[in-house]
N, C-alpha and C. Protein backbone atom coordinates (compact mmCIF):
# COMPACT_ATOMS: atom_id res chain seq x y z
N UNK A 1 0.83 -1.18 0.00
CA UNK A 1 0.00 0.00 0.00
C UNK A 1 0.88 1.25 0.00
N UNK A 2 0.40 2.33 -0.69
CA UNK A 2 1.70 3.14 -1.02
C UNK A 2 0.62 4.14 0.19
N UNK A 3 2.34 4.84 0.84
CA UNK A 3 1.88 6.16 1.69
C UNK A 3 1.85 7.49 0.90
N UNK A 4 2.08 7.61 -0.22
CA UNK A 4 1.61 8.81 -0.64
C UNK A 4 0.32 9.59 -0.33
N UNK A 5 -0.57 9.42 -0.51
CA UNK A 5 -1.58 9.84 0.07
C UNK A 5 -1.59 10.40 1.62
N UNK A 6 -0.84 9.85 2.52
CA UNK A 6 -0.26 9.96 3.58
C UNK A 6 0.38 11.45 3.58
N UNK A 7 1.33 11.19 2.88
CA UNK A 7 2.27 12.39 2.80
C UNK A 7 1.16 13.72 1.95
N UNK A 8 0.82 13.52 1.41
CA UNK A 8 -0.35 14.34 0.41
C UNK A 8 -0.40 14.78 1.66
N UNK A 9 -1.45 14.56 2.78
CA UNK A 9 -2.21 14.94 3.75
C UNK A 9 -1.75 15.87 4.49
N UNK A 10 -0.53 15.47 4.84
CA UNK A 10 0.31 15.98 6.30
C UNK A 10 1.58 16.71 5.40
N UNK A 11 1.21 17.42 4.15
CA UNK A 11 2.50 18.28 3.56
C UNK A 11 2.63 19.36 4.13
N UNK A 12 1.59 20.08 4.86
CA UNK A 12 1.24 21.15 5.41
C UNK A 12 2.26 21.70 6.61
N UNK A 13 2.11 20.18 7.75
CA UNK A 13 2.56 20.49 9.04
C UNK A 13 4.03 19.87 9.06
N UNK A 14 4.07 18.74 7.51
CA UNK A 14 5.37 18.24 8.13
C UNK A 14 7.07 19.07 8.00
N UNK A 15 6.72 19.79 6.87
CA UNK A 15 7.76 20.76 7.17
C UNK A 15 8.45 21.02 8.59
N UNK A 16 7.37 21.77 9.40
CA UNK A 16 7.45 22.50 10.12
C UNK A 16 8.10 21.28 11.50
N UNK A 17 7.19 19.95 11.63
CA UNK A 17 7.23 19.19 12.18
C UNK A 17 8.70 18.73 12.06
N UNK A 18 9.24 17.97 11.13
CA UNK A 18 10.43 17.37 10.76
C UNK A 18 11.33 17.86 10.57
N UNK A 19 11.57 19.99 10.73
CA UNK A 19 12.20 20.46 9.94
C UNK A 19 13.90 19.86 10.28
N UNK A 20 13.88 20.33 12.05
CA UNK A 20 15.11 19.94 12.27
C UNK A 20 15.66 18.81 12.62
N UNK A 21 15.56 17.40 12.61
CA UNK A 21 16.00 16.12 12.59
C UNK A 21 15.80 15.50 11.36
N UNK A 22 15.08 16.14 10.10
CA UNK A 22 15.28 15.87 8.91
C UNK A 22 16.76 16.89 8.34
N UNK A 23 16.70 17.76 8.77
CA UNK A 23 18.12 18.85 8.16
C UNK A 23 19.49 18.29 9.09
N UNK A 24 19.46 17.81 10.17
CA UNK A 24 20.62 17.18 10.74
C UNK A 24 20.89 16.09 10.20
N UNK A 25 19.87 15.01 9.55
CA UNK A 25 20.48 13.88 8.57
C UNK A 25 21.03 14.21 7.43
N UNK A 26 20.80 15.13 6.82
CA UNK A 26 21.15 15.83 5.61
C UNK A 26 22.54 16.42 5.93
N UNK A 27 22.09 16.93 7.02
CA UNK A 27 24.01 17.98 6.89
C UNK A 27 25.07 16.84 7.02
N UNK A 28 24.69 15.76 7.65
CA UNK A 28 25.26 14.56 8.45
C UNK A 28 26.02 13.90 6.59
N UNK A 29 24.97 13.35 5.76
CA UNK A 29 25.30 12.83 4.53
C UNK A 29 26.10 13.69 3.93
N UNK A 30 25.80 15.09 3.37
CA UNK A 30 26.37 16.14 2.75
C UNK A 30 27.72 16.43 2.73
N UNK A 31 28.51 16.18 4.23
CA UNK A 31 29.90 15.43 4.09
C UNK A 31 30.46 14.76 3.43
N UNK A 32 29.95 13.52 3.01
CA UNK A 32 30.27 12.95 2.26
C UNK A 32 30.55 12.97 0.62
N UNK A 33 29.61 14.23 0.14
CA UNK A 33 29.29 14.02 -0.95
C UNK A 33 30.72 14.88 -1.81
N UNK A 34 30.31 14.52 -3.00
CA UNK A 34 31.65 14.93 -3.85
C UNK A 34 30.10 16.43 -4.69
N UNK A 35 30.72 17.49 -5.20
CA UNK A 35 30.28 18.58 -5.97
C UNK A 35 29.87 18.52 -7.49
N UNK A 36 28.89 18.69 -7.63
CA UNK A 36 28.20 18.59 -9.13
C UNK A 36 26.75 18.37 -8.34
N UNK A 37 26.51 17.52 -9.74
CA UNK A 37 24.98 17.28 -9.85
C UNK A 37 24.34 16.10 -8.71
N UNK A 38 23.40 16.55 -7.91
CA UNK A 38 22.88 15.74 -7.00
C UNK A 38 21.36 15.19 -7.03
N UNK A 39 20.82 14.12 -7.07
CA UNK A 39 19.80 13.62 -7.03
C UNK A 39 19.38 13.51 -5.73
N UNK A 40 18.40 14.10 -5.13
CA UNK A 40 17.24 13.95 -3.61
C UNK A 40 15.93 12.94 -4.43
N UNK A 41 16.20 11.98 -4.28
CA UNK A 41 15.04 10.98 -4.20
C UNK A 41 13.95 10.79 -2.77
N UNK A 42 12.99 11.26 -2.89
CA UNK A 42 12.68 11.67 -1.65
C UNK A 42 12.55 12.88 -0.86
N UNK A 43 12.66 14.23 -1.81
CA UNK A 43 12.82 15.46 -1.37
C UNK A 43 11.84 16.01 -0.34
N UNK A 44 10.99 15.51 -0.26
CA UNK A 44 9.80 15.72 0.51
C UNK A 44 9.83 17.08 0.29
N UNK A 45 9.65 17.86 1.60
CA UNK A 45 9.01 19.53 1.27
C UNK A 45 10.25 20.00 1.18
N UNK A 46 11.49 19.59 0.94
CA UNK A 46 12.59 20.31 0.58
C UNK A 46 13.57 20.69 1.49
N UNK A 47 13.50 19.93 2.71
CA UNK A 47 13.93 20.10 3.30
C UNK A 47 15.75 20.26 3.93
N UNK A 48 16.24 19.34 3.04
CA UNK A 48 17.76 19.30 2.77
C UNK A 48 18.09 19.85 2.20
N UNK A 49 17.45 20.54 1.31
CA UNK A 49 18.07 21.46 -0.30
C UNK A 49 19.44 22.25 0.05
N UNK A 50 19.02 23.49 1.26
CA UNK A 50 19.97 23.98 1.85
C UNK A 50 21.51 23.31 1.89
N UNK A 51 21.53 21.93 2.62
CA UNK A 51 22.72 21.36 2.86
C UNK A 51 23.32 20.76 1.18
N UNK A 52 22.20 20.58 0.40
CA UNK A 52 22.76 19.86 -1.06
C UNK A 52 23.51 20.85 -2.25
N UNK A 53 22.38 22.31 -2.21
CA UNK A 53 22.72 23.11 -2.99
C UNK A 53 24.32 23.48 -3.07
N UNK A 54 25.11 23.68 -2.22
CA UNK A 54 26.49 24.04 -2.03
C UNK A 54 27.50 22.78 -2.34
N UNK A 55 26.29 21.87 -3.00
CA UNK A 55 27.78 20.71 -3.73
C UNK A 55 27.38 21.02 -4.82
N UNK A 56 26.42 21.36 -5.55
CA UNK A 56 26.05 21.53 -7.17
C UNK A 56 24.25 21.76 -7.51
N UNK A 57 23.74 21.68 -8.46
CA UNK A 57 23.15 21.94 -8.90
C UNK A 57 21.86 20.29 -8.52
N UNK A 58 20.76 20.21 -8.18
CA UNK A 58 20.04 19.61 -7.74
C UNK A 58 18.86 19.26 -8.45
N UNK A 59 18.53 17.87 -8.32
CA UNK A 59 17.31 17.42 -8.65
C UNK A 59 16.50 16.63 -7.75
N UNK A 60 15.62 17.39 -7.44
CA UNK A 60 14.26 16.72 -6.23
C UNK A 60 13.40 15.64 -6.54
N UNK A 61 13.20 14.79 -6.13
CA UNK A 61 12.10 13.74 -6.84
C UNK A 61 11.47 13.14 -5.34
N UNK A 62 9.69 13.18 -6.04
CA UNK A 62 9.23 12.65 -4.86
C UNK A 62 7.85 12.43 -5.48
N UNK A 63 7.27 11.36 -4.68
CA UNK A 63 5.63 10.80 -4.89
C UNK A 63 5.08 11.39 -4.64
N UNK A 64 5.02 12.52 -3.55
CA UNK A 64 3.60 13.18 -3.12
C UNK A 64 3.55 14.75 -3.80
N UNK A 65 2.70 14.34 -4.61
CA UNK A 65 2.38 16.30 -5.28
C UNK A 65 2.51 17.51 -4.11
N UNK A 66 2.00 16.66 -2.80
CA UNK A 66 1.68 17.41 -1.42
C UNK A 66 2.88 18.45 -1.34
N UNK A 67 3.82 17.47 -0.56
CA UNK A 67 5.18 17.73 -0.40
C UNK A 67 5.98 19.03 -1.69
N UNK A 68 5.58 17.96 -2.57
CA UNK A 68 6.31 18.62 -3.72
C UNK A 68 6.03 20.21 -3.83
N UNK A 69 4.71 20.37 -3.28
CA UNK A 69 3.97 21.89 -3.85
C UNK A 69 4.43 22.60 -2.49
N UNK A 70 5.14 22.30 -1.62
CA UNK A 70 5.73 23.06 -0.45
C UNK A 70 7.20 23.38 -0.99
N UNK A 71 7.62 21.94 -1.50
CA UNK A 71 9.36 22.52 -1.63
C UNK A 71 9.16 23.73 -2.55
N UNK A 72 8.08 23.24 -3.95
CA UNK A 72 8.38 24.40 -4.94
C UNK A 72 7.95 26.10 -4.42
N UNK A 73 7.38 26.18 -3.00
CA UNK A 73 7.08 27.64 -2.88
C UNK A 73 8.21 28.03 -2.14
N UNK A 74 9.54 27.07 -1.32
CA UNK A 74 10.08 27.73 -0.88
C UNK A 74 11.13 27.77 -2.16
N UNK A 75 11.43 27.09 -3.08
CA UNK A 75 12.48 26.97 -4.38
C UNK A 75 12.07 28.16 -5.15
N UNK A 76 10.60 28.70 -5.78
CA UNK A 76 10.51 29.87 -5.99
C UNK A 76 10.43 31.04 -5.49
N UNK A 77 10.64 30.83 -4.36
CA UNK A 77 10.93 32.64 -3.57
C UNK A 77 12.75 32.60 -3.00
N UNK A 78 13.38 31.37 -3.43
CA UNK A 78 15.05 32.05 -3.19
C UNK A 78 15.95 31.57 -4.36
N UNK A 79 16.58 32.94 -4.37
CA UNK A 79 17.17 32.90 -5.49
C UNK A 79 18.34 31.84 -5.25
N UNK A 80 18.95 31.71 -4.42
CA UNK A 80 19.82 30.25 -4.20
C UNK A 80 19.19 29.18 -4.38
N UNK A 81 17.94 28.56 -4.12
CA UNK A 81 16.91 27.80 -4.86
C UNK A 81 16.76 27.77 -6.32
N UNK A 82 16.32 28.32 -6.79
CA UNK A 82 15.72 28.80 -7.99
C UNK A 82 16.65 28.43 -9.27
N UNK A 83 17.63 28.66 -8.92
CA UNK A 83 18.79 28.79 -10.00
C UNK A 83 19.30 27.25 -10.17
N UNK A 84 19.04 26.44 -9.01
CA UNK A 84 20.04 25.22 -8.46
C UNK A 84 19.07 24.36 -8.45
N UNK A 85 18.07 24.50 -8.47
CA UNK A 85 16.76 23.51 -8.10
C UNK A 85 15.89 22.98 -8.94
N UNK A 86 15.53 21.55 -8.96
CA UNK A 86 14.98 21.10 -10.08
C UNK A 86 14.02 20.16 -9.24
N UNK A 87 12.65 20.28 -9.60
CA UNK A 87 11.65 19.44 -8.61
C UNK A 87 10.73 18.45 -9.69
N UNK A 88 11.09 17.09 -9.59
CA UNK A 88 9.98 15.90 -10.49
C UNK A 88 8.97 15.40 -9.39
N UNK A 89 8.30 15.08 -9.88
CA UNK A 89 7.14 14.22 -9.55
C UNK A 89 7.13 13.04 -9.87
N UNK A 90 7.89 11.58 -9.25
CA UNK A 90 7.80 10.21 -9.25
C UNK A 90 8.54 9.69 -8.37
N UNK A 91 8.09 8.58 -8.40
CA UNK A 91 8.18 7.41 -7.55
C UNK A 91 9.61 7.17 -7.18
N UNK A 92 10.32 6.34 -6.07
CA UNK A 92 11.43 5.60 -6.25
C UNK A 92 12.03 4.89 -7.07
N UNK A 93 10.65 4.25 -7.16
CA UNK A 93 10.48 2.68 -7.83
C UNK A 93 10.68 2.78 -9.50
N UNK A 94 10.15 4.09 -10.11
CA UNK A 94 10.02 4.63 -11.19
C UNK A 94 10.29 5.68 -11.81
N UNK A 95 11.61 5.99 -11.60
CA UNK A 95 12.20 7.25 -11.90
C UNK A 95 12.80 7.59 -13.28
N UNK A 96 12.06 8.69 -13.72
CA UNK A 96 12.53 9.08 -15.32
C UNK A 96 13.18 9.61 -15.84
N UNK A 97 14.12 8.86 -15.44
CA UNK A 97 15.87 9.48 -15.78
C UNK A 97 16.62 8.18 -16.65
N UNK A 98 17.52 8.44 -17.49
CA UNK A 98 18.01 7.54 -18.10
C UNK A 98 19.08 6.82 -17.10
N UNK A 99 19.67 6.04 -17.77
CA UNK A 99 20.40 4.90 -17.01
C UNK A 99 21.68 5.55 -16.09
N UNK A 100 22.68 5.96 -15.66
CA UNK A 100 23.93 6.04 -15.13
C UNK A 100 23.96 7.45 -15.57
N UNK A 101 22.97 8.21 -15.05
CA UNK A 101 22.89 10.24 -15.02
C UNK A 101 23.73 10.74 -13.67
N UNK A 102 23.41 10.19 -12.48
CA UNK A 102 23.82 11.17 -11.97
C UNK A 102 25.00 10.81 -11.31
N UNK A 103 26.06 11.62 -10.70
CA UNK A 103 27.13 11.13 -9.89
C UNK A 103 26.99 11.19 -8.32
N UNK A 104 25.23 11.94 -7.96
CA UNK A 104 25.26 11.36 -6.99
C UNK A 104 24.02 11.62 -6.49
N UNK A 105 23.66 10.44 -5.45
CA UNK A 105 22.29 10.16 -5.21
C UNK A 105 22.25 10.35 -3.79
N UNK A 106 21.26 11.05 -3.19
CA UNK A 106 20.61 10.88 -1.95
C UNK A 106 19.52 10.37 -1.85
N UNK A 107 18.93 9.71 -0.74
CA UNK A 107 18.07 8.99 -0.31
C UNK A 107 17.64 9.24 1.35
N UNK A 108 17.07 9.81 1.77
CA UNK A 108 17.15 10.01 3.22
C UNK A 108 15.50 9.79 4.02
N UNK A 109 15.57 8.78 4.48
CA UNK A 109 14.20 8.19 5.32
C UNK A 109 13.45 7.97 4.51
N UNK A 110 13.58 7.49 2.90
CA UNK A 110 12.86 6.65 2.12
C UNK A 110 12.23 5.25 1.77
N UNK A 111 13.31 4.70 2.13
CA UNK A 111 13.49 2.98 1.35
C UNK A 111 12.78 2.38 2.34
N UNK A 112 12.30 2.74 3.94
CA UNK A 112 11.39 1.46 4.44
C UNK A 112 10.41 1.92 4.77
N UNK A 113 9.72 3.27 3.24
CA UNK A 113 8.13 3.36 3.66
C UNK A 113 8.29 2.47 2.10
N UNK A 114 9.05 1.60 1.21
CA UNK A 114 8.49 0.86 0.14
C UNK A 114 8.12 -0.53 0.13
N UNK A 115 7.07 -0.91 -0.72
CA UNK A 115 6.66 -1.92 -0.12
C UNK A 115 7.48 -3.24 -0.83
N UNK A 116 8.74 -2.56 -2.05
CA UNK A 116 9.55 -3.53 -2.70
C UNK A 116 10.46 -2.68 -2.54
N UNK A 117 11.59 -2.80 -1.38
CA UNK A 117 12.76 -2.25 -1.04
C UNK A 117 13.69 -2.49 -2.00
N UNK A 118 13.86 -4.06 -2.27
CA UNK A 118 14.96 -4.20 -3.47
C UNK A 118 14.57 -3.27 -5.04
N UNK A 119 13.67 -3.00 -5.04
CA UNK A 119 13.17 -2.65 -6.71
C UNK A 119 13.51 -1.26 -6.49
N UNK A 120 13.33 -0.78 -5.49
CA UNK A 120 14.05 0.93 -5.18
C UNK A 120 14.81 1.04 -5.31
N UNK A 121 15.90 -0.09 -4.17
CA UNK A 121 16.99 0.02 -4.58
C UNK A 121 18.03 -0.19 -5.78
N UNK A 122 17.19 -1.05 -6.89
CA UNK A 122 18.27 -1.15 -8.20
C UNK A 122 17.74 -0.25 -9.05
N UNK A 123 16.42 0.77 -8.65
CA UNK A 123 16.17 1.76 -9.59
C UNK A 123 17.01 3.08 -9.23
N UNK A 124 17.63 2.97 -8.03
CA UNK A 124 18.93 3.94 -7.67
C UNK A 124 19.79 4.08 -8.18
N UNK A 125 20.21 2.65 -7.71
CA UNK A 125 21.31 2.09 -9.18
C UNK A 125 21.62 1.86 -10.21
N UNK A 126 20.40 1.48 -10.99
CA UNK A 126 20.28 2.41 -12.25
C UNK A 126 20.51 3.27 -12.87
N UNK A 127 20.15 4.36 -12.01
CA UNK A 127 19.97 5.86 -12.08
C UNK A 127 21.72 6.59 -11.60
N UNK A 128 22.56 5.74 -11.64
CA UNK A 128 23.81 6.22 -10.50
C UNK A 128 24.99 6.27 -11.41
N UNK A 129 25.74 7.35 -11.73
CA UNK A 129 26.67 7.17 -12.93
C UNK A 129 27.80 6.03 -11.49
N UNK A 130 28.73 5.30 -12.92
CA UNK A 130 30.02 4.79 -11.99
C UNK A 130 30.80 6.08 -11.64
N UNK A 131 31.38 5.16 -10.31
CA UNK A 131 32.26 5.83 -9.52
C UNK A 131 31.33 7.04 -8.94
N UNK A 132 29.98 7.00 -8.82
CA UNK A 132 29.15 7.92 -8.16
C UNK A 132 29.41 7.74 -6.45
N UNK A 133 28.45 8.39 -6.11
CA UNK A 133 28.21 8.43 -4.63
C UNK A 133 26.55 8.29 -4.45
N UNK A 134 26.60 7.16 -3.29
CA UNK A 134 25.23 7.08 -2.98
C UNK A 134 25.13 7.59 -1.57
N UNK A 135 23.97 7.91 -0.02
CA UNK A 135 24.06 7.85 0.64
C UNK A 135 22.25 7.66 0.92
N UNK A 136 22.26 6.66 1.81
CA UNK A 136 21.15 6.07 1.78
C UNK A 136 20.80 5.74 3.27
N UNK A 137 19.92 6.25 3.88
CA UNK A 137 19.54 6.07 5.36
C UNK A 137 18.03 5.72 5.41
N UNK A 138 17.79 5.08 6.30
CA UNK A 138 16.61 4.45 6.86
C UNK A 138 16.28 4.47 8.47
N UNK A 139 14.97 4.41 8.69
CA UNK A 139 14.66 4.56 10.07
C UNK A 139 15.12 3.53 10.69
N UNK A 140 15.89 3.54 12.04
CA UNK A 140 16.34 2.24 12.81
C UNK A 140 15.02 1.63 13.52
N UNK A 141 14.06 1.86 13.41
CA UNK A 141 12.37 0.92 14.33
C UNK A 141 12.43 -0.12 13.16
N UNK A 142 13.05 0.24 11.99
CA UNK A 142 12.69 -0.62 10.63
C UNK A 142 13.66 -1.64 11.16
N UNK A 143 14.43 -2.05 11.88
CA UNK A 143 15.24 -3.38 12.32
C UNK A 143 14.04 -4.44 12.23
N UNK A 144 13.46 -4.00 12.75
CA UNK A 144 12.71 -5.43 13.72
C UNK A 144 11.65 -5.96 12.68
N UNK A 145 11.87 -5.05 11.47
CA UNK A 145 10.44 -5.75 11.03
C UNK A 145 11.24 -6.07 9.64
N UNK A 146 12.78 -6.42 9.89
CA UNK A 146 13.71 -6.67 8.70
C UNK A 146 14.07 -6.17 7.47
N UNK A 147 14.04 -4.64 7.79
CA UNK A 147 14.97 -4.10 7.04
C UNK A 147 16.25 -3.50 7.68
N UNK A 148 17.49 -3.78 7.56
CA UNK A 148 17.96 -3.20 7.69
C UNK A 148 19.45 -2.95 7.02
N UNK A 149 20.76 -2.26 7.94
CA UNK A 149 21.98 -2.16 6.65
C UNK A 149 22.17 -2.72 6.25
N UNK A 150 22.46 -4.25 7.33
CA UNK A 150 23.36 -5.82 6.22
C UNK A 150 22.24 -6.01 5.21
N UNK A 151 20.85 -5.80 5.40
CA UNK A 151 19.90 -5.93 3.98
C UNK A 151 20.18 -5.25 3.01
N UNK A 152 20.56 -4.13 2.85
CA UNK A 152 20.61 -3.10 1.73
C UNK A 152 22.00 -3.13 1.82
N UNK A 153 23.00 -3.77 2.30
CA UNK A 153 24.63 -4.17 1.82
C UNK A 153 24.37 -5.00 1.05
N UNK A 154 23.21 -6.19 1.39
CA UNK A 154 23.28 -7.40 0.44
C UNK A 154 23.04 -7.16 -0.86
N UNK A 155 21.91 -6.00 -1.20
CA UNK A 155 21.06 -5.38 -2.30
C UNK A 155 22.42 -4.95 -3.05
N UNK A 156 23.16 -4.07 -2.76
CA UNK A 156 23.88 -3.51 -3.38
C UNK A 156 25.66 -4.38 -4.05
N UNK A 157 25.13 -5.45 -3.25
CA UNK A 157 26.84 -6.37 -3.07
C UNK A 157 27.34 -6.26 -4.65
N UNK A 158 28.48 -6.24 -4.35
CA UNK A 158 28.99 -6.69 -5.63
C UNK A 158 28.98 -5.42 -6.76
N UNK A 159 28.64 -4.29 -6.22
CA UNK A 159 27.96 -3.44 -7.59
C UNK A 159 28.40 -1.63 -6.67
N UNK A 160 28.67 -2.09 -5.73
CA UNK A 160 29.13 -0.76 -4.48
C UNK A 160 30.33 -1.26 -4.08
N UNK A 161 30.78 -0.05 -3.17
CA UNK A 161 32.18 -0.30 -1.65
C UNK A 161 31.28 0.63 -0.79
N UNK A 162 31.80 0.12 0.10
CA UNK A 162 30.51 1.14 1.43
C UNK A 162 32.44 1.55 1.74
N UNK A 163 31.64 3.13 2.20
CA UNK A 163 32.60 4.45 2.21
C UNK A 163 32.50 4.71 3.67
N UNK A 164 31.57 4.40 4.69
CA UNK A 164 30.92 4.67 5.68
C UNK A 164 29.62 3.80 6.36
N UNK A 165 29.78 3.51 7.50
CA UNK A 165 28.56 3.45 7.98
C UNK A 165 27.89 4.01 8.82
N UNK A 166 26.98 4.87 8.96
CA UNK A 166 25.91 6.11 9.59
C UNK A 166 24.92 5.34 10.58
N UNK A 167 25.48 5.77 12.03
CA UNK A 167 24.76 5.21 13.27
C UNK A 167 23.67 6.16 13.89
N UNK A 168 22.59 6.33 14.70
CA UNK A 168 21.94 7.10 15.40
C UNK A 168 21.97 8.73 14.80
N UNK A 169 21.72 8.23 13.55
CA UNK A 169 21.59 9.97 12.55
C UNK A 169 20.30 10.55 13.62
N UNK A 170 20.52 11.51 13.75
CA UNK A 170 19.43 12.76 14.61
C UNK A 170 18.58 11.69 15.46
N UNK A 171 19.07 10.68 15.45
CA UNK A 171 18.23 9.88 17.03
C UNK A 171 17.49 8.56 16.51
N UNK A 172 17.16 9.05 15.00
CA UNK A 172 16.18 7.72 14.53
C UNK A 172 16.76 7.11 13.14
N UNK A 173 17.62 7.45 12.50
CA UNK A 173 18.32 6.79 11.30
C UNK A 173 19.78 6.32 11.52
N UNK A 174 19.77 5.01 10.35
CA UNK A 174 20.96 4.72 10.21
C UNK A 174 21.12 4.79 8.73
N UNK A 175 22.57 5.11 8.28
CA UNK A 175 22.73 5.11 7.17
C UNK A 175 24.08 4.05 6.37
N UNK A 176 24.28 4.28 4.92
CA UNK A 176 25.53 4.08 4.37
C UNK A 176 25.86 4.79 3.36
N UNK A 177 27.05 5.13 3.44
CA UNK A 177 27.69 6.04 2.19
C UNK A 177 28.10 4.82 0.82
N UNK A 178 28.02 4.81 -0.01
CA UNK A 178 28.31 3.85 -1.50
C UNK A 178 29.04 4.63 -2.38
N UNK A 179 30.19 3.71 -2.25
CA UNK A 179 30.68 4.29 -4.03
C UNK A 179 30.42 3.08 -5.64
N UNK A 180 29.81 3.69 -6.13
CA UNK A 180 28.85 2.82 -7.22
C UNK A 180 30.04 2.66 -8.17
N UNK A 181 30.45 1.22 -8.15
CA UNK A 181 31.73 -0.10 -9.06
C UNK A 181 31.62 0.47 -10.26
């Protein structure tokens, strides 16, 4: 069952709600990243942009129109936005980008609201030029109901090098940094 609709609902308050333990996972990844072009899979109301914009030029992607119609009012009223910011409308699972575009992908508290984790994850990979950078975090409550890193190490085996591994991000995520083979 997809949560979009979910997110549709609550685009309003979650900004405001999530602002700062969603922007501390972000500044947390943003370290990592190498400068150019960045993919936010998952942009929700836009909340990382800030920490992404200052490696390169950005592309937002996310399921909920909700969300989406928050990031784009704060992306059209700043000109550091505006210039750097690029906002789609789709899925994880289904993203309309050609094969090995970008050099680098974010993902932040996405992959265990899907209800086919692996199919997200090789549509990332897909989407991931070589020698890219991935960084990919998930909620740690998602342990128990079996998702977790060694799962999405296994997803990626053979096809990544993990650069990092990301413990107690802002209290409720764990992550991994990837460099895509």
């Amino acid at each position: 069952m997809s949560k979009i609709p979910l997110y549709n609902e609550s685009a309003s308050v979650y900004h405001s709600r999530y602002f700062q333990i969603q922007r501390t996972k972000y500044q947390i990844v943003a370290q990592y990243l190498h400068e150019g072009l960045v993919i936010d899979v998952g942009v929700g109301t836009g909340i990382g942009l800030s920490s992404l914009v200052s490696q390169g030029l950005v592309v937002g992607v996310d399921g909920s129109i909700g969300m989406l119609h928050v990031a784009h009012k704060m992306v059209k009223t700043s000109k550091r936005f505006s210039e750097k910011v690029s906002l789609v409308c789709a899925t994880v699972t289904e993203l309309p980008f050609r094969p090995e575009i970008f050099p680098t992908i974010v993902s932040i508290t996405v992959l265990q609201n899907l209800s086919d984790v692996k199919q997200g994850v090789e549509e990332l990979l897909r989407i991931s030029r070589q020698g890219g950078l991935l960084g990919l975090t998930i909620l740690r409550d998602r342990f128990s109901r079996g998702l977790s890193l060694d799962m999405l190490s296994k997803l990626v085996e053979g096809r990544t090098t993990q650069i990092a591994e990301l413990h107690g991000l802002a209290g409720e995520d764990v992550g991994i940094i990837l460099h895509r083979l």
